[in-house]
Structures are given as structure tokens and as C-alpha cells.
PDB file of N, CA and C in Angstrom:
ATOM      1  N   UNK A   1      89.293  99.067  71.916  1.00  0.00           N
ATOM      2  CA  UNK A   1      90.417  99.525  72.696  1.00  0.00           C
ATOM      3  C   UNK A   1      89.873 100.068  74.011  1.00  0.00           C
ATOM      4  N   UNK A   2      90.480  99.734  75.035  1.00  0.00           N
ATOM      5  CA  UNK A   2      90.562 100.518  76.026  1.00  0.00           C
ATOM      6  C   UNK A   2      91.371 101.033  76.809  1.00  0.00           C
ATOM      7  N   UNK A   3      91.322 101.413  78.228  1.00  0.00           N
ATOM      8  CA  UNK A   3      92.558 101.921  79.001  1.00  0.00           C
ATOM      9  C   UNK A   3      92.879 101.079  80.176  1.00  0.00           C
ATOM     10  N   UNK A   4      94.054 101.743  81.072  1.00  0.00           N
ATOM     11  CA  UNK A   4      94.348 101.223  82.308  1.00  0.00           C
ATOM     12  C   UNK A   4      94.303 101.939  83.155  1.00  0.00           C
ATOM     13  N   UNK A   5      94.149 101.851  84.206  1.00  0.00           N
ATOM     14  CA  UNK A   5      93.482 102.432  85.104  1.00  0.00           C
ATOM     15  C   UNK A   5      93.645 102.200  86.675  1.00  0.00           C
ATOM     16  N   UNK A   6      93.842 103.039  87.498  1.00  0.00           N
ATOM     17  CA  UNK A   6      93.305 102.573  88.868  1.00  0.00           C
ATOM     18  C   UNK A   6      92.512 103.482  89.210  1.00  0.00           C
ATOM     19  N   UNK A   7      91.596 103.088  90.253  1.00  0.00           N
ATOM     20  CA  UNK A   7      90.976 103.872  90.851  1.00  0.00           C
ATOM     21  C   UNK A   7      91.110 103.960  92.636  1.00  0.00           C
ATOM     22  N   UNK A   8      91.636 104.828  92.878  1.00  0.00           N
ATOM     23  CA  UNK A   8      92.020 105.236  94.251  1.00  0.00           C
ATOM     24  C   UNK A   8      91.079 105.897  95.286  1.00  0.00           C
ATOM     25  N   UNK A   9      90.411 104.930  96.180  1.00  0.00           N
ATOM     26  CA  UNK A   9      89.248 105.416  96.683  1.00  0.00           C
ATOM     27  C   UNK A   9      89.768 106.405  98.064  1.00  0.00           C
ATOM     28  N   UNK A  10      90.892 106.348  98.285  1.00  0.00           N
ATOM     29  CA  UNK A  10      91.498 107.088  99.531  1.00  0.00           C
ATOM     30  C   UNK A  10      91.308 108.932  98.872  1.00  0.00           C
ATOM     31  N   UNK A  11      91.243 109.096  97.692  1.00  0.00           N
ATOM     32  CA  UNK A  11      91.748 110.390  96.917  1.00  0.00           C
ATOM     33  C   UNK A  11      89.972 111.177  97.216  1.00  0.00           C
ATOM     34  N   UNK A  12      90.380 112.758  96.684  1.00  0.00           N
ATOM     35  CA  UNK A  12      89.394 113.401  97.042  1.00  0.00           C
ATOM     36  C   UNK A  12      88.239 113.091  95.642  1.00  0.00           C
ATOM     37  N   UNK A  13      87.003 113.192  95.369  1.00  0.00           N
ATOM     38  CA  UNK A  13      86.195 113.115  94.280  1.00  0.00           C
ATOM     39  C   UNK A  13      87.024 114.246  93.158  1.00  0.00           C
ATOM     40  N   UNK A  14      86.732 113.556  91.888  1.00  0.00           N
ATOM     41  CA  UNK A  14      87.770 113.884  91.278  1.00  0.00           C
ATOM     42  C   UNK A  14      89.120 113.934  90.819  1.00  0.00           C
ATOM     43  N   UNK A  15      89.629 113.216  91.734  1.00  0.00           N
ATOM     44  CA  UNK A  15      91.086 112.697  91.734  1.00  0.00           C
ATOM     45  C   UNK A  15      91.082 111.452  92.173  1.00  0.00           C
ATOM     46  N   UNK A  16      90.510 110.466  91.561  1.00  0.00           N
ATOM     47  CA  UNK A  16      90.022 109.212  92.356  1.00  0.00           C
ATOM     48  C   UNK A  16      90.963 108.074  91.055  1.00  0.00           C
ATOM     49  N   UNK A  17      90.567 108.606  89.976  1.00  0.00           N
ATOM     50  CA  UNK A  17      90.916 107.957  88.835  1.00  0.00           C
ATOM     51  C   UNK A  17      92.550 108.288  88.044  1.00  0.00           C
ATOM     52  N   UNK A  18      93.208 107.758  87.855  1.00  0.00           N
ATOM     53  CA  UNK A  18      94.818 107.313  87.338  1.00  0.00           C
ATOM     54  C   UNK A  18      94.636 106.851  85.839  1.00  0.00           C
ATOM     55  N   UNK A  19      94.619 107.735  84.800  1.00  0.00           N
ATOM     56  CA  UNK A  19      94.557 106.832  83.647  1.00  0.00           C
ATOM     57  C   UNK A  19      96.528 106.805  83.231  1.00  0.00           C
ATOM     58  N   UNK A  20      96.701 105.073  83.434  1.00  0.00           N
ATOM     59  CA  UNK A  20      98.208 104.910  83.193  1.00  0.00           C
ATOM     60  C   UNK A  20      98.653 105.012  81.505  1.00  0.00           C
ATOM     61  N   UNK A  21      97.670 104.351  80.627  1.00  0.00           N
ATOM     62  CA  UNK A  21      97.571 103.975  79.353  1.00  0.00           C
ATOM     63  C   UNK A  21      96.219 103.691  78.507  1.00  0.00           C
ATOM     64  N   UNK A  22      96.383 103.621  77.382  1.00  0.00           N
ATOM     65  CA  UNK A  22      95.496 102.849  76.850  1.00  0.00           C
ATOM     66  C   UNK A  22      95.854 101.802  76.532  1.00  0.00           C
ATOM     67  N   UNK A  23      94.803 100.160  76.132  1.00  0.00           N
ATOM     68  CA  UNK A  23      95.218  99.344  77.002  1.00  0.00           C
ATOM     69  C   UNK A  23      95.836  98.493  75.639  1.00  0.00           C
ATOM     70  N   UNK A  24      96.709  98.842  74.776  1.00  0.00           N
ATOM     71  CA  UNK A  24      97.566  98.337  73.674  1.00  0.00           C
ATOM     72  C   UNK A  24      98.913  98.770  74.270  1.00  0.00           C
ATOM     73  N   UNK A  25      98.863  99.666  75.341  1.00  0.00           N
ATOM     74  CA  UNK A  25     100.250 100.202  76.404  1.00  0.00           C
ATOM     75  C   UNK A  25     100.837 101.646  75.177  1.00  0.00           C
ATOM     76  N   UNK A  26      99.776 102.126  74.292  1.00  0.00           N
ATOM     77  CA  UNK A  26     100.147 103.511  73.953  1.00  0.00           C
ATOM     78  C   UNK A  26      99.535 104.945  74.933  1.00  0.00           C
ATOM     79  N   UNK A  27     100.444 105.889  75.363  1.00  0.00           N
ATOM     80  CA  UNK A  27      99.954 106.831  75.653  1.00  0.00           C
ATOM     81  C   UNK A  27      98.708 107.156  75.767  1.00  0.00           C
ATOM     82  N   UNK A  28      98.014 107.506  76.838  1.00  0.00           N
ATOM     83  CA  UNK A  28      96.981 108.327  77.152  1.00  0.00           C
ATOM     84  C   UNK A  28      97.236 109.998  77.433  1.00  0.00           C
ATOM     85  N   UNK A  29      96.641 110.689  76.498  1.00  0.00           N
ATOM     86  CA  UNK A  29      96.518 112.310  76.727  1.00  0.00           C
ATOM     87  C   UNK A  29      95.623 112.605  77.376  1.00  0.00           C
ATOM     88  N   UNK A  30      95.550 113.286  78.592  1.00  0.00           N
ATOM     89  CA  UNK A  30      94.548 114.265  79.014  1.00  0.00           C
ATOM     90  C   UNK A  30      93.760 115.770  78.195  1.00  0.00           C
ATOM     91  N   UNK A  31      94.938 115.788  77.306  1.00  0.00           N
ATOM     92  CA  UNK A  31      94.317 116.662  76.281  1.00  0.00           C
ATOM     93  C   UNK A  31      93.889 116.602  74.726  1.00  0.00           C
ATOM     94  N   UNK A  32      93.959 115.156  74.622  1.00  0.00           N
ATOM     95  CA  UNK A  32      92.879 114.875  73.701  1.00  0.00           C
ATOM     96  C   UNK A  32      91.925 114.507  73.623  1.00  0.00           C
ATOM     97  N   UNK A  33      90.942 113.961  72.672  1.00  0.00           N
ATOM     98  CA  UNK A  33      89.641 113.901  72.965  1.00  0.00           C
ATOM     99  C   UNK A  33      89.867 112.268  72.156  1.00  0.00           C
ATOM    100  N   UNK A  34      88.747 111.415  72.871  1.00  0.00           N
ATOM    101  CA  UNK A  34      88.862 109.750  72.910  1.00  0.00           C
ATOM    102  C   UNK A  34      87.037 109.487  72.466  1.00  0.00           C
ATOM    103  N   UNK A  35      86.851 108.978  71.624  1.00  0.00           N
ATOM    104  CA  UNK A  35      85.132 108.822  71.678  1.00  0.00           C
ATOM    105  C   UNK A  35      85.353 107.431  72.161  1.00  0.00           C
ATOM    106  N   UNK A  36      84.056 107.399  73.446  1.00  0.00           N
ATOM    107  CA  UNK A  36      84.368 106.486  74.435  1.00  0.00           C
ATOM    108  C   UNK A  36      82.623 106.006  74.335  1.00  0.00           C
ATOM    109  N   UNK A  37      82.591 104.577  74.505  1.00  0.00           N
ATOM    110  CA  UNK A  37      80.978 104.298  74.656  1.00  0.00           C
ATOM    111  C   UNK A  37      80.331 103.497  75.393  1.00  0.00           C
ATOM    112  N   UNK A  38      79.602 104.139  76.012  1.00  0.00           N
ATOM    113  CA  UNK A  38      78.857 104.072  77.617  1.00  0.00           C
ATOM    114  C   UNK A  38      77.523 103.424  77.582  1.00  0.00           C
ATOM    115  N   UNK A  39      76.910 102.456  78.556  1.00  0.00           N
ATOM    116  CA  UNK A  39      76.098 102.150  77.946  1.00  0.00           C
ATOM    117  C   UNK A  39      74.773 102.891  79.103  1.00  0.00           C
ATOM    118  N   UNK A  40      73.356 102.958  78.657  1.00  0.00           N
ATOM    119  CA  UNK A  40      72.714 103.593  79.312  1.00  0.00           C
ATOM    120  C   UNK A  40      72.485 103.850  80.542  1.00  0.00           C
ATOM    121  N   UNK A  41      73.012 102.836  81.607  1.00  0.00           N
ATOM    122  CA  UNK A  41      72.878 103.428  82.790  1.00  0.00           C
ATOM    123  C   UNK A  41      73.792 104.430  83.239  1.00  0.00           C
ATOM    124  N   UNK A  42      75.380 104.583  83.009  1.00  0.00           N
ATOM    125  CA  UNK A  42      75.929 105.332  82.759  1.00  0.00           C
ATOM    126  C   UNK A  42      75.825 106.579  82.459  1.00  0.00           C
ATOM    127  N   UNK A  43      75.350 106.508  81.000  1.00  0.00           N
ATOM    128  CA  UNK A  43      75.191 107.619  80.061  1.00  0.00           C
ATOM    129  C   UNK A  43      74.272 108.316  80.838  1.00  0.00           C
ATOM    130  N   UNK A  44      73.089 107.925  81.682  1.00  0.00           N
ATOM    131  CA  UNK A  44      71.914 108.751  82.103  1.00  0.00           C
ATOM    132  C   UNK A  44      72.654 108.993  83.805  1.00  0.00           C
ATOM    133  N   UNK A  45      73.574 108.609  84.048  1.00  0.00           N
ATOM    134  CA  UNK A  45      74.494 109.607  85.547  1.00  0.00           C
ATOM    135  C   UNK A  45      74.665 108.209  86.293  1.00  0.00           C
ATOM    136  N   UNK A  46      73.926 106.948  86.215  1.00  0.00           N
ATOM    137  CA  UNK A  46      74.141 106.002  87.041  1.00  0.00           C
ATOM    138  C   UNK A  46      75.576 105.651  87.611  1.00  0.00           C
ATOM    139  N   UNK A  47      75.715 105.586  89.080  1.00  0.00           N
ATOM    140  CA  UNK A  47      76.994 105.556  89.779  1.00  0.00           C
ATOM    141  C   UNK A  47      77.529 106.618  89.887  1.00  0.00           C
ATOM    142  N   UNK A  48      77.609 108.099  89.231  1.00  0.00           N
ATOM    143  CA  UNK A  48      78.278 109.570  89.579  1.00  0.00           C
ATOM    144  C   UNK A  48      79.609 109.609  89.185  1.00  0.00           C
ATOM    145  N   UNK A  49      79.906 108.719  87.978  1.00  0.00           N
ATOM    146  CA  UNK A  49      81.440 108.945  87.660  1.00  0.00           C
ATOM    147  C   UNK A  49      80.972 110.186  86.770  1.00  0.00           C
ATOM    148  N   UNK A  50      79.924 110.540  85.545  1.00  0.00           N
ATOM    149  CA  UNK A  50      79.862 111.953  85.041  1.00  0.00           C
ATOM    150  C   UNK A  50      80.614 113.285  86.059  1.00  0.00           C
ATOM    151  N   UNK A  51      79.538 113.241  86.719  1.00  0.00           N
ATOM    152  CA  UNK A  51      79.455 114.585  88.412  1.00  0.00           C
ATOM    153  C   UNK A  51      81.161 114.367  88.809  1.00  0.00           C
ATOM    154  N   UNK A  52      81.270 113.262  89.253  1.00  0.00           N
ATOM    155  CA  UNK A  52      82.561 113.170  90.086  1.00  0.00           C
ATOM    156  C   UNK A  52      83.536 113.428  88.997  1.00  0.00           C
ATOM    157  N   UNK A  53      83.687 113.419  87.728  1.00  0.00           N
ATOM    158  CA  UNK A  53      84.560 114.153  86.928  1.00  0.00           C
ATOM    159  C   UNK A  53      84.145 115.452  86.263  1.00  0.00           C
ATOM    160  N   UNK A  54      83.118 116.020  86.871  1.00  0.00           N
ATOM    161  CA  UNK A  54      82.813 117.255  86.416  1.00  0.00           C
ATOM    162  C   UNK A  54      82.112 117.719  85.351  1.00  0.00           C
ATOM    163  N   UNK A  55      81.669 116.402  84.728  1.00  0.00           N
ATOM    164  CA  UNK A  55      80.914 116.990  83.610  1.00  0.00           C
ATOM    165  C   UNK A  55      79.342 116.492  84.258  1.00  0.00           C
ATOM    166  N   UNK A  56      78.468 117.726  83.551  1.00  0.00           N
ATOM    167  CA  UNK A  56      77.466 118.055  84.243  1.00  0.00           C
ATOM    168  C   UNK A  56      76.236 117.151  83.209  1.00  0.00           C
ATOM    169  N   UNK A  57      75.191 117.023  83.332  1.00  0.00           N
ATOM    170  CA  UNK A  57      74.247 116.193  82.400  1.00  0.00           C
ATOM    171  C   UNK A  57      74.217 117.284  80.936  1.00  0.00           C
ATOM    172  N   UNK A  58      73.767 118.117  81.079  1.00  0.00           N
ATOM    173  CA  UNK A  58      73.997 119.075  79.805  1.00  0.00           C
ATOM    174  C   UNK A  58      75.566 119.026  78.908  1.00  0.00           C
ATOM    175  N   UNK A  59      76.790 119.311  79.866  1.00  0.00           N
ATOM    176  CA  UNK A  59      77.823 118.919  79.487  1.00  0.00           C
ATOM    177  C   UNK A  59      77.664 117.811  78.461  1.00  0.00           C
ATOM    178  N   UNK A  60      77.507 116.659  79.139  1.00  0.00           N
ATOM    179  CA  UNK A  60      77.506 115.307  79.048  1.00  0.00           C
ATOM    180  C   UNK A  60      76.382 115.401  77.405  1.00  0.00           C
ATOM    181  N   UNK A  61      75.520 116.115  77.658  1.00  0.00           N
ATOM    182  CA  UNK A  61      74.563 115.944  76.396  1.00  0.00           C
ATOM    183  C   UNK A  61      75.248 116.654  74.891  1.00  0.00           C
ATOM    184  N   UNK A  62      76.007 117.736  75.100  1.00  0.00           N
ATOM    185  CA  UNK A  62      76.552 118.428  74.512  1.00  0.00           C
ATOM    186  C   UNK A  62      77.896 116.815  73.634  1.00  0.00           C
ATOM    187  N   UNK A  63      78.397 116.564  74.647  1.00  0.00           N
ATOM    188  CA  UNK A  63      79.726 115.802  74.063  1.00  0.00           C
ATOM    189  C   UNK A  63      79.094 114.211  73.261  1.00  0.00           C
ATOM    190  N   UNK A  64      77.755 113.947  73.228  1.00  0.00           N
ATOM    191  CA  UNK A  64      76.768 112.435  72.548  1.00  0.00           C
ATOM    192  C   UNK A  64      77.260 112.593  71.024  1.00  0.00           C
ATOM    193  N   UNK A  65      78.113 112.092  70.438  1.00  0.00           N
ATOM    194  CA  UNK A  65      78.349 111.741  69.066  1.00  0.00           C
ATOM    195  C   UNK A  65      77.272 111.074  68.526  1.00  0.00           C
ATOM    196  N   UNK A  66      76.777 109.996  68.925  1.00  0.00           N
ATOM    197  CA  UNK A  66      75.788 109.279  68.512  1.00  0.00           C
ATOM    198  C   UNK A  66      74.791 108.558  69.664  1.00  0.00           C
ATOM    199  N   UNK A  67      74.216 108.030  69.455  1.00  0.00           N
ATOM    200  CA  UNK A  67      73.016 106.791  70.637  1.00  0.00           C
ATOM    201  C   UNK A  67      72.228 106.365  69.342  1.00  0.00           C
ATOM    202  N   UNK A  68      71.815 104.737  70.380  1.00  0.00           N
ATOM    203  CA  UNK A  68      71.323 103.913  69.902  1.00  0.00           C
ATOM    204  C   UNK A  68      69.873 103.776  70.371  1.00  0.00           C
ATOM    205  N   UNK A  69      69.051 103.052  69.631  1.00  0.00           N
ATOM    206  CA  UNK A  69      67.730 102.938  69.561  1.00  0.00           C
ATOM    207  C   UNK A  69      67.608 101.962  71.008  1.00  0.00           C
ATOM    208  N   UNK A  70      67.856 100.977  71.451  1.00  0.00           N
ATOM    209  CA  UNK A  70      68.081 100.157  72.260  1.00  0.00           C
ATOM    210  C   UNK A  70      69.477 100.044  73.400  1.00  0.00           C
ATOM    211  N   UNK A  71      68.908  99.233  74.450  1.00  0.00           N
ATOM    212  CA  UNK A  71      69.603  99.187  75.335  1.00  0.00           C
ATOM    213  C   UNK A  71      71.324  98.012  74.654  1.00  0.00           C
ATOM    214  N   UNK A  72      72.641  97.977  75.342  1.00  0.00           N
ATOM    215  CA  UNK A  72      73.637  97.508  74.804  1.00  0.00           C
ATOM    216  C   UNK A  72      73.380  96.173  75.375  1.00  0.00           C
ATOM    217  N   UNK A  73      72.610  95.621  76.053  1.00  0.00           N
ATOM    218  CA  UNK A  73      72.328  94.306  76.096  1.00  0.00           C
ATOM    219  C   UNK A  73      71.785  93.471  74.882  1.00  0.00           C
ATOM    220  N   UNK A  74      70.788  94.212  74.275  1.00  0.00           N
ATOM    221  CA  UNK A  74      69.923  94.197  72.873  1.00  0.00           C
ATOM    222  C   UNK A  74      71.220  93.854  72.075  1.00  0.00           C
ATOM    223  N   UNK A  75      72.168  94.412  72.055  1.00  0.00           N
ATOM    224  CA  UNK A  75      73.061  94.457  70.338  1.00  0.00           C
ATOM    225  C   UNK A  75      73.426  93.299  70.824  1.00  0.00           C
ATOM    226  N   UNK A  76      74.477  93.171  72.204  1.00  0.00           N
ATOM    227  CA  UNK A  76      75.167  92.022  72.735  1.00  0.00           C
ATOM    228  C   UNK A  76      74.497  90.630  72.289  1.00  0.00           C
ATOM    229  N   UNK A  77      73.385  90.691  72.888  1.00  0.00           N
ATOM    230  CA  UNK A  77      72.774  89.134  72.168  1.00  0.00           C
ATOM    231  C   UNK A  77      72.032  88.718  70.857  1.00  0.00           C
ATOM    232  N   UNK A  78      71.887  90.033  70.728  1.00  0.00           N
ATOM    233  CA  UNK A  78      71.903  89.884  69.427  1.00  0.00           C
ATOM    234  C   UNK A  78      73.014  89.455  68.213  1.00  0.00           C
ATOM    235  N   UNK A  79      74.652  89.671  68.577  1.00  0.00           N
ATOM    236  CA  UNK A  79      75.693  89.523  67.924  1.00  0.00           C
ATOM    237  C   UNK A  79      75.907  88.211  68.635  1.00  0.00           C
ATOM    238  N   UNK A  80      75.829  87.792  70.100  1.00  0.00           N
ATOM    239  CA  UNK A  80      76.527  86.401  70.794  1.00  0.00           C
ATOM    240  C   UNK A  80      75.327  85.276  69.847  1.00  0.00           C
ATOM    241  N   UNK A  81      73.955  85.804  69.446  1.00  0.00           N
ATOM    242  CA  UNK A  81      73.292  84.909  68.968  1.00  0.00           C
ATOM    243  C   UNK A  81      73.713  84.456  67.271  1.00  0.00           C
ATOM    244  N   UNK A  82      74.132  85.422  66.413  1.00  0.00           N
ATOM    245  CA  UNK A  82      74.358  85.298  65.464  1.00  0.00           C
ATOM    246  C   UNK A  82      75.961  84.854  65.399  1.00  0.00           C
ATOM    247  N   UNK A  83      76.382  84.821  66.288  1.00  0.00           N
ATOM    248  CA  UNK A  83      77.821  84.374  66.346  1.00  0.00           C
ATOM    249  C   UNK A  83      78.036  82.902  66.811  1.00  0.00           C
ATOM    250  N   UNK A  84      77.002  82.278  67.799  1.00  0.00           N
ATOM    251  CA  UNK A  84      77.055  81.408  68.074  1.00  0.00           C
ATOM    252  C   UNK A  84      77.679  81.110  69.587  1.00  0.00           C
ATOM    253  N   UNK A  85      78.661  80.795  69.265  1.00  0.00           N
ATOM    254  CA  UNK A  85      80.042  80.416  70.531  1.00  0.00           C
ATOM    255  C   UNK A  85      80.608  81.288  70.722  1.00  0.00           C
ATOM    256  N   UNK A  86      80.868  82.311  71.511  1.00  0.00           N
ATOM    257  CA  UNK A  86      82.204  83.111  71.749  1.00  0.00           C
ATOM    258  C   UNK A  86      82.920  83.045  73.167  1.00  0.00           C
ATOM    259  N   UNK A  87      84.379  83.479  73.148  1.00  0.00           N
ATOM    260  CA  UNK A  87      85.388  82.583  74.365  1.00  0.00           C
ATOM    261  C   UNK A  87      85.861  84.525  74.495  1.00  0.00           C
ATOM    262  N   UNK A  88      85.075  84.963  75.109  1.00  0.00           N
ATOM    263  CA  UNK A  88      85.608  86.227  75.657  1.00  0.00           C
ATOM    264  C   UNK A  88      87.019  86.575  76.709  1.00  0.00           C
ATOM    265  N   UNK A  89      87.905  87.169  76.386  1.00  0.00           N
ATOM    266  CA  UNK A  89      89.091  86.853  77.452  1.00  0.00           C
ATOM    267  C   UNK A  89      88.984  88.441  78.013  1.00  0.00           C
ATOM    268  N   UNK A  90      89.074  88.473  79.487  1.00  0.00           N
ATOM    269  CA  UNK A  90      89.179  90.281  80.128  1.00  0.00           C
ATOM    270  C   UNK A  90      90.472  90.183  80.115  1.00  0.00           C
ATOM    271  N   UNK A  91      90.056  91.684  79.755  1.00  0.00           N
ATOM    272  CA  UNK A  91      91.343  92.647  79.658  1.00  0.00           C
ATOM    273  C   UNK A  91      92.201  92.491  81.214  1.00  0.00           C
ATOM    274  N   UNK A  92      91.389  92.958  82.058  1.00  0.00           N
ATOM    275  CA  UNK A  92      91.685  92.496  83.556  1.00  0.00           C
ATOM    276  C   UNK A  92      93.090  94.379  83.931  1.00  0.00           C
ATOM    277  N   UNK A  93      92.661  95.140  82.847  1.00  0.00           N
ATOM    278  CA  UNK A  93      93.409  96.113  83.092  1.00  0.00           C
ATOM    279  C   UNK A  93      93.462  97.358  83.978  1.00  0.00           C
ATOM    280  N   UNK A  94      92.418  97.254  85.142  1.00  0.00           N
ATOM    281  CA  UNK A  94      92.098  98.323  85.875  1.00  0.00           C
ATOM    282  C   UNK A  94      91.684  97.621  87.327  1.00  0.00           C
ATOM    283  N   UNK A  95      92.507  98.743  88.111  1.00  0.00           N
ATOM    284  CA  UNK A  95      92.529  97.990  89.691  1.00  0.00           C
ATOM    285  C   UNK A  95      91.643  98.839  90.804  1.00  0.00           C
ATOM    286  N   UNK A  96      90.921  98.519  91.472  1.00  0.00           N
ATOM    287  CA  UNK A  96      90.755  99.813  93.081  1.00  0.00           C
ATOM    288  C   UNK A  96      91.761  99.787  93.997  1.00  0.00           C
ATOM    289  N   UNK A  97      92.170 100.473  94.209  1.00  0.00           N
ATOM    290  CA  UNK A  97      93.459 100.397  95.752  1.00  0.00           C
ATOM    291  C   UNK A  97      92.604 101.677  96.897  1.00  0.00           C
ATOM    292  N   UNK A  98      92.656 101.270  98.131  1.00  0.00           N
ATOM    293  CA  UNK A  98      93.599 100.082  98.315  1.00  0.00           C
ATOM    294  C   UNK A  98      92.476  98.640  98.361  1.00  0.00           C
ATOM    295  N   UNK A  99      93.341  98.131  98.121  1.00  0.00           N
ATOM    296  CA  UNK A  99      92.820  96.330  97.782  1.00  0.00           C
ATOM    297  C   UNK A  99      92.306  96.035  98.806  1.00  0.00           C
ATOM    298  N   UNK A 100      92.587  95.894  99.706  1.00  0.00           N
ATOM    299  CA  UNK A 100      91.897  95.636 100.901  1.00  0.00           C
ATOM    300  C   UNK A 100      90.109  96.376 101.090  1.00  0.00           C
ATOM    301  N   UNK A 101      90.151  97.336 101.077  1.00  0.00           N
ATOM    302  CA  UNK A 101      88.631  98.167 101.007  1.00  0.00           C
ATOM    303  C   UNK A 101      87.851  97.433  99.324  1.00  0.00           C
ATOM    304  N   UNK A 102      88.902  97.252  98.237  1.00  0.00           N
ATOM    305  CA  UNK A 102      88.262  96.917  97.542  1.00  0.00           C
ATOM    306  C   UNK A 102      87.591  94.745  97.831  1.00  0.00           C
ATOM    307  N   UNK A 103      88.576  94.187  98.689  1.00  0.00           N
ATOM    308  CA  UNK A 103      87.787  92.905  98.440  1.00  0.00           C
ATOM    309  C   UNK A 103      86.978  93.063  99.477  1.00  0.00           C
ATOM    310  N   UNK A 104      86.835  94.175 100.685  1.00  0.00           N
ATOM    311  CA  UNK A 104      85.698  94.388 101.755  1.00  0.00           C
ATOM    312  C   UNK A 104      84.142  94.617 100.524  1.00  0.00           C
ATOM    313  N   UNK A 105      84.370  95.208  99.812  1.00  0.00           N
ATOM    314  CA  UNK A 105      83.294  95.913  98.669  1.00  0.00           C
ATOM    315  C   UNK A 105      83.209  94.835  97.740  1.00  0.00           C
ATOM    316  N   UNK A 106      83.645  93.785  97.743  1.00  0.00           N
ATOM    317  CA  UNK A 106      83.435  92.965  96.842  1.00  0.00           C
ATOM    318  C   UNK A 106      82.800  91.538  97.745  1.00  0.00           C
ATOM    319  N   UNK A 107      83.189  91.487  98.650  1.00  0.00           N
ATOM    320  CA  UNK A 107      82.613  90.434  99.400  1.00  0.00           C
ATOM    321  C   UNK A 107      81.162  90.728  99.890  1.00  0.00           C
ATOM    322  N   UNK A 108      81.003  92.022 100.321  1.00  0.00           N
ATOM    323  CA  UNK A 108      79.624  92.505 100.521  1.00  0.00           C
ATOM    324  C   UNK A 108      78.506  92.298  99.486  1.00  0.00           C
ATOM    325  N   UNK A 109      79.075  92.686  98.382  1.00  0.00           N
ATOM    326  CA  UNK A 109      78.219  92.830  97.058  1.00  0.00           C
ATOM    327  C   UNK A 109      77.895  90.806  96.404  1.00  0.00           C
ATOM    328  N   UNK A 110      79.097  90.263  96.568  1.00  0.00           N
ATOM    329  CA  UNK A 110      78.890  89.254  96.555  1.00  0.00           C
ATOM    330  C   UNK A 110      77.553  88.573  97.813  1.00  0.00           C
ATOM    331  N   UNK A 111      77.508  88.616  98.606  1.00  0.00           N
ATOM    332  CA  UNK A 111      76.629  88.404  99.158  1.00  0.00           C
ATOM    333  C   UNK A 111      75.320  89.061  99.547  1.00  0.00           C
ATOM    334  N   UNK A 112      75.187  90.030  98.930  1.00  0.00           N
ATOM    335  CA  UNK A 112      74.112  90.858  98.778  1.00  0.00           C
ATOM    336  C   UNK A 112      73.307  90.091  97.403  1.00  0.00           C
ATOM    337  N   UNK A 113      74.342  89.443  96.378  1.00  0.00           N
ATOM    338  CA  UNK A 113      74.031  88.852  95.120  1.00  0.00           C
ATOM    339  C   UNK A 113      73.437  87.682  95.393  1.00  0.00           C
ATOM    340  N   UNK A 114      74.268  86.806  96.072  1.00  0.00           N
ATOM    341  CA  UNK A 114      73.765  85.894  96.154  1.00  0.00           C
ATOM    342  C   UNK A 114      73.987  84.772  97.637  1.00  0.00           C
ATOM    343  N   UNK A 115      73.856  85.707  98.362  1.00  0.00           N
ATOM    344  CA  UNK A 115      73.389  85.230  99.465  1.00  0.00           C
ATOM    345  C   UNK A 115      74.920  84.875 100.332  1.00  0.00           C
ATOM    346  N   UNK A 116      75.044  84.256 101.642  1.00  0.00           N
ATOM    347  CA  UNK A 116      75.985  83.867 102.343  1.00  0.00           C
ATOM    348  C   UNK A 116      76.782  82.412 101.967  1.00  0.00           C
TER     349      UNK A 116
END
């Protein structure tokens, strides 16, 4: 399961993110608690969504239900190998606005990837 989302880059840090739902279209609470799973670059602060929502690395260490021995690439092919074929469909449930700054940030990165 997951959620929906925008992310609003015009907003101040911290108020950047809109959670509309979770993504079966049931309610999202701000005051409950969701075990959510991140994979290591993340989990260790990569990109500053931790900071920019306020939770601090200790925070962050405090709230670890569990971790894995290996990186989530490891399990991934490890399950796509024992599975064989799989036809993955995205959710496609979370947007940046405004759109415009977001396909400027996407065209850049695209060509930073792989060239002009």
C-alpha cells in the first residue's frame, strides 16, 4: 500500500508535501502512526526529506522497527529472479506542482543521465 501525494515546491520546507490519501483512496491520518519502508539511501538522510519533515537522525533511529542485512536492490532481484517474468504497473499516484518547474527538473536530469 501506499499514498497520494503532491509535492509543492513553491511551499516553505516542511509544508512542501500534501498527503491526499492512501493509495486504495482510504483516509490518511496525520495522527496515526503508518510503518513505512525506506530503502537505504533514504533511511541514512539521502535527499533531506527526514530534516525537511523534522525528524532528526536520532529521531529517525528511535522510530527503525526493523532493517535488513542488505541493500533493497539485493531482495528485488533476488525475488524478480525467482519469479521469473514480472509486468509491474505504477501506481503513478503522486505529482510535483507546479508542473512546469517539475518537467524543467526532469528534462535536466534526463540529460545529465543520458546525455542530449
Amino acid at each position: 500500500m501506499g499514498i497520494r501525494y503532491t509535492v509543492d515546491v513553491t511551499k516553505p520546507a516542511g509544508a512542501r508535501v500534501n498527503i491526499t490519501s492512501l493509495s486504495d483512496g482510504s483516509p490518511f491520518s496525520y495522527s496515526a502512526s503508518y510503518a513505512v519502508a525506506v530503502n537505504s539511501y533514504r533511511a541514512n538522510g539521502g535527499g533531506g526529506h527526514f530534516p525537511a519533515a523534522g525528524i532528526t537522525g536520532k529521531e529517525l533511529e528511535r522510530r527503525i522497527v526493523t532493517a535488513t542485512e542488505r541493500d533493497l536492490r539485493h531482495y528485488m532481484t533476488e525475488w524478480i529472479r525467482k519469479k521469473g517474468t514480472i509486468s509491474p504497473v505504477p501506481l503513478s499516484q503522486w505529482q510535483i506542482v507546479p508542473a512546469e518547474w517539475a518537467a524543467g527538473a526532469k528534462k535536466r536530469e534526463m540529460r545529465m543521465l543520458f546525455g542530449d
